[in-house]
Protein backbone atom coordinates (compact mmCIF):
# COMPACT_ATOMS: atom_id res chain seq x y z
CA UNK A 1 88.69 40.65 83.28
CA UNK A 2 89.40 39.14 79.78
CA UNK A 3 86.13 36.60 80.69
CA UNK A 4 84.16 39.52 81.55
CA UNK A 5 85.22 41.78 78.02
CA UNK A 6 84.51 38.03 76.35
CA UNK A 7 81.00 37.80 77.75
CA UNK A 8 79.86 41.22 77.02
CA UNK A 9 81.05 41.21 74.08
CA UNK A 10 79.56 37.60 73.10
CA UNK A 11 76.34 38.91 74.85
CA UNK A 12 76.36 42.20 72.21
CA UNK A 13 76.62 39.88 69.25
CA UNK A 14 73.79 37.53 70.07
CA UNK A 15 71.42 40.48 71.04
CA UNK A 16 72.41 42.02 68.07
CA UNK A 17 72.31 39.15 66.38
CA UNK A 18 68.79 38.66 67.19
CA UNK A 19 67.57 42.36 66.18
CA UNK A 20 69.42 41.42 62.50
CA UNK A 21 67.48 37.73 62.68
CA UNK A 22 63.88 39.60 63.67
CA UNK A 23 64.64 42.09 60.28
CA UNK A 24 62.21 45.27 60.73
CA UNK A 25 58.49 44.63 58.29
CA UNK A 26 56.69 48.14 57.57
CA UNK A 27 53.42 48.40 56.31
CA UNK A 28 52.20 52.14 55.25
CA UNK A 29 48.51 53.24 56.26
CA UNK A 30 46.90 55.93 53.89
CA UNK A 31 44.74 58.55 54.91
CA UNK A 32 41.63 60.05 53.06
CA UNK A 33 38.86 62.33 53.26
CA UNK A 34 36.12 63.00 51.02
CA UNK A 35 34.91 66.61 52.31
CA UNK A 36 31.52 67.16 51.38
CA UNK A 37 29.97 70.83 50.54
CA UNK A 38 27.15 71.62 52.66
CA UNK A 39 23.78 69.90 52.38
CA UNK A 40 21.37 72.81 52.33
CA UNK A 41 17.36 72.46 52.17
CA UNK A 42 14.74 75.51 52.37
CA UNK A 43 11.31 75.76 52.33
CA UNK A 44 10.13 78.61 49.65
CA UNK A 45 6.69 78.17 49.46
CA UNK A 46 3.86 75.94 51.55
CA UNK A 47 0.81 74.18 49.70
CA UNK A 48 -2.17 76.22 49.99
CA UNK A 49 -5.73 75.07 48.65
CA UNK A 50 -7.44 78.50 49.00
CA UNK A 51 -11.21 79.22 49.98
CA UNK A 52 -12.91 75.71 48.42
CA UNK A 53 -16.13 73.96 48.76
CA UNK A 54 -17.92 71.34 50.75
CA UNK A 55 -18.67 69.54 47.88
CA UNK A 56 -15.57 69.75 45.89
CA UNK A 57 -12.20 67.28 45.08
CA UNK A 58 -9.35 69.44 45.21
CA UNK A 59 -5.80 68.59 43.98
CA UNK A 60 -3.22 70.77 43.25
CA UNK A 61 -0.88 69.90 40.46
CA UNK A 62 2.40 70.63 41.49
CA UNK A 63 3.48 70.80 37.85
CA UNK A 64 1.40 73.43 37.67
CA UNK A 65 -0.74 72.65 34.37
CA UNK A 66 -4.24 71.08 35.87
CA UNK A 67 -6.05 71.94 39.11
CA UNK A 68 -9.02 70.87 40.39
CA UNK A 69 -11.53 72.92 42.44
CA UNK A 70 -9.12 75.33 44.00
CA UNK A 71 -9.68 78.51 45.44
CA UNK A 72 -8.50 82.22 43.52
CA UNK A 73 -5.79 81.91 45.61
CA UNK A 74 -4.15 78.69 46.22
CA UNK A 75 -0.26 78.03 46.51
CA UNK A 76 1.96 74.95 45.22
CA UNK A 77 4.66 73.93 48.26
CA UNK A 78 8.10 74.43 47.04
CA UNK A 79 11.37 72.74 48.70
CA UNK A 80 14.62 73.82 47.78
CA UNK A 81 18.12 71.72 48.25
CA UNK A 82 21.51 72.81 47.70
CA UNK A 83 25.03 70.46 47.72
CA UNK A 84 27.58 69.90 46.17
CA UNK A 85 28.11 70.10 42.46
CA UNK A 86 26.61 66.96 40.80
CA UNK A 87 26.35 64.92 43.95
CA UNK A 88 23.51 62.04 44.23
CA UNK A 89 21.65 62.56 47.47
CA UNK A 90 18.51 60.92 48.92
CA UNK A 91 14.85 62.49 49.14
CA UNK A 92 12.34 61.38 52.15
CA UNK A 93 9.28 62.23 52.87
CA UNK A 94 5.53 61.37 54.53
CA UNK A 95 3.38 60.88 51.84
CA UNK A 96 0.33 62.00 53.61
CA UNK A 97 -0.80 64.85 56.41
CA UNK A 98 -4.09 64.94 58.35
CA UNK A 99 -5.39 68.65 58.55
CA UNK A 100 -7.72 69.40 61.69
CA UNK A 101 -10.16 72.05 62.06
CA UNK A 102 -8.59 75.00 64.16
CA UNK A 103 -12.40 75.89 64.88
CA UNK A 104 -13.31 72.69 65.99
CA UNK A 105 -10.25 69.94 66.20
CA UNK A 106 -12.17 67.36 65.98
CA UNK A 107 -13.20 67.97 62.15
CA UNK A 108 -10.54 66.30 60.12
CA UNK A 109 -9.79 65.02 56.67
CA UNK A 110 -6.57 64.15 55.18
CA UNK A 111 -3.96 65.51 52.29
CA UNK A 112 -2.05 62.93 50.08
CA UNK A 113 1.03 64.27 48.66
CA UNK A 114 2.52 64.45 44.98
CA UNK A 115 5.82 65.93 44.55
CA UNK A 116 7.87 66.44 41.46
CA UNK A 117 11.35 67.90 41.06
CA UNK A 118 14.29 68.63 39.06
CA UNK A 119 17.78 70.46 39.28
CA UNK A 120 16.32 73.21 36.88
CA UNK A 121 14.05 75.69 39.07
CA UNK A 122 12.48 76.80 35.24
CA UNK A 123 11.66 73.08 34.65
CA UNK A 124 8.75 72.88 36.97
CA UNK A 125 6.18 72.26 34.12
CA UNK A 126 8.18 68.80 33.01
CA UNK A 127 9.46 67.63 36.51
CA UNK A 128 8.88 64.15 37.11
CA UNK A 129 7.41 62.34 40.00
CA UNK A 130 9.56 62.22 42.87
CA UNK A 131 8.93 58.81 45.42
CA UNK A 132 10.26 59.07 49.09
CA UNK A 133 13.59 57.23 48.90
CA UNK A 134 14.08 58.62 45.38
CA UNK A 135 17.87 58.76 44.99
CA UNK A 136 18.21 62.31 42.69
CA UNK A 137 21.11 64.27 41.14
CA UNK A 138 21.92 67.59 41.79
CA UNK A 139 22.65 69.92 39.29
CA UNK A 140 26.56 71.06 37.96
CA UNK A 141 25.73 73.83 40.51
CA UNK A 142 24.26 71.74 43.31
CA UNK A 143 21.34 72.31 43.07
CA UNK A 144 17.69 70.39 43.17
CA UNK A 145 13.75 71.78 43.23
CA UNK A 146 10.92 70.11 44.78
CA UNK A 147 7.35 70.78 44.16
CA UNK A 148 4.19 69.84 46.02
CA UNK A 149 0.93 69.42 45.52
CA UNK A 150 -1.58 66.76 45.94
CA UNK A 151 -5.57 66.11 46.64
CA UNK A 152 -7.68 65.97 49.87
CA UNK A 153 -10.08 63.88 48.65
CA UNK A 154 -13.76 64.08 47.85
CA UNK A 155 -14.85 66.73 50.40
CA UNK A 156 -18.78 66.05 50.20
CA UNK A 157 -20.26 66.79 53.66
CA UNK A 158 -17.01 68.32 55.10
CA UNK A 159 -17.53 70.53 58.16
CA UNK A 160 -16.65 73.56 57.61
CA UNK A 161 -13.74 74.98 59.09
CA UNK A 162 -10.15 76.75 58.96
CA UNK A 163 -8.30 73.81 58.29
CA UNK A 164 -4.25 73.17 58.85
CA UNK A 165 -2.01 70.02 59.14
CA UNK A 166 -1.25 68.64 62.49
CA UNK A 167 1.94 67.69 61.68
CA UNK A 168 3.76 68.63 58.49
CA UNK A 169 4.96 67.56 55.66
CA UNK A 170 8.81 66.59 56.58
CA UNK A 171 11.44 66.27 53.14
CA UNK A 172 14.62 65.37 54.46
CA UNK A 173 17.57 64.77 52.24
CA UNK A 174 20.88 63.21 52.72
CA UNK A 175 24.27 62.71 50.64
CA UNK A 176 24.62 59.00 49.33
């Protein structure tokens, strides 16, 4: 009985032995999060040449200050984003839209964009240009305004027609 108590107990040192040899290593993993306010965008306002002419070159400024053979009623597109407070974000967009007749859809010509924008909404008559991929801030209150305008060309012998874009103008925006 003594050999067994010996053994055991010899057998309790050496595995303890080797948990004291194999000493414990720790190594602490942090967690973050950087939570993001909401990325908001809104369209207040599409482009709109107006009644023109078959002869004419419209372009709508989309500072607003010099227009080119519009109609009395004509409308510069305005896009609106919202974030977070002073956050950098990124601004797409197609540069271009064909418009097809919705009297005949085979009568087309095509709109090439200008946009200009700033985190002000009165600063519309100093925005600057705005490329797609443009990488803009938003304003201490998270905000950033977008205008559009643009030209559709020389429209000398354009059918006439009720013209609208096929596809839209798409200004998407994302948080760098």
């Amino acid at each position: 009985m003594k050999d067994l108590f010996t053994a055991l107990f010899t057998l309790a040192l050496v595995i303890g032995g080797f948990n004291v040899a194999g000493a414990q290593v720790v190594s602490d993993v942090n967690v973050s999060a950087n939570v993001l306010a909401t990325l908001g965008i809104s369209t207040e306002s599409n482009i709109n040449f107006g009644n023109i002419s078959d002869t004419s070159e419209p372009v709508i400024d989309p500072n607003n200050d010099t227009h080119n053979d519009l109609g009395t009623v004509f409308s510069i597109g305005r896009v609106d984003i919202s974030g977070g407070n002073d956050a950098e974000v990124t601004i797409t967009f197609n540069n271009s839209a064909t418009l097809k007749g919705n009297g005949d859809p085979d009568n087309t010509m095509t709109f090439n964009l200008d946009i200009v924008g700033d985190s002000e909404v009165e600063n519309q008559g100093t925005a600057t240009a705005v490329a797609s991929g443009d990488q803009e801030n938003l304003s201490g209150s998270g905000a950033f305004y977008l205008w559009l305008g643009g030209n559709l060309g020389n429209l000398e012998d354009q059918a006439a027609d009720d013209y609208s874009s096929d596809e839209p103008i798409t200004v998407s925006v994302e948080y760098n």
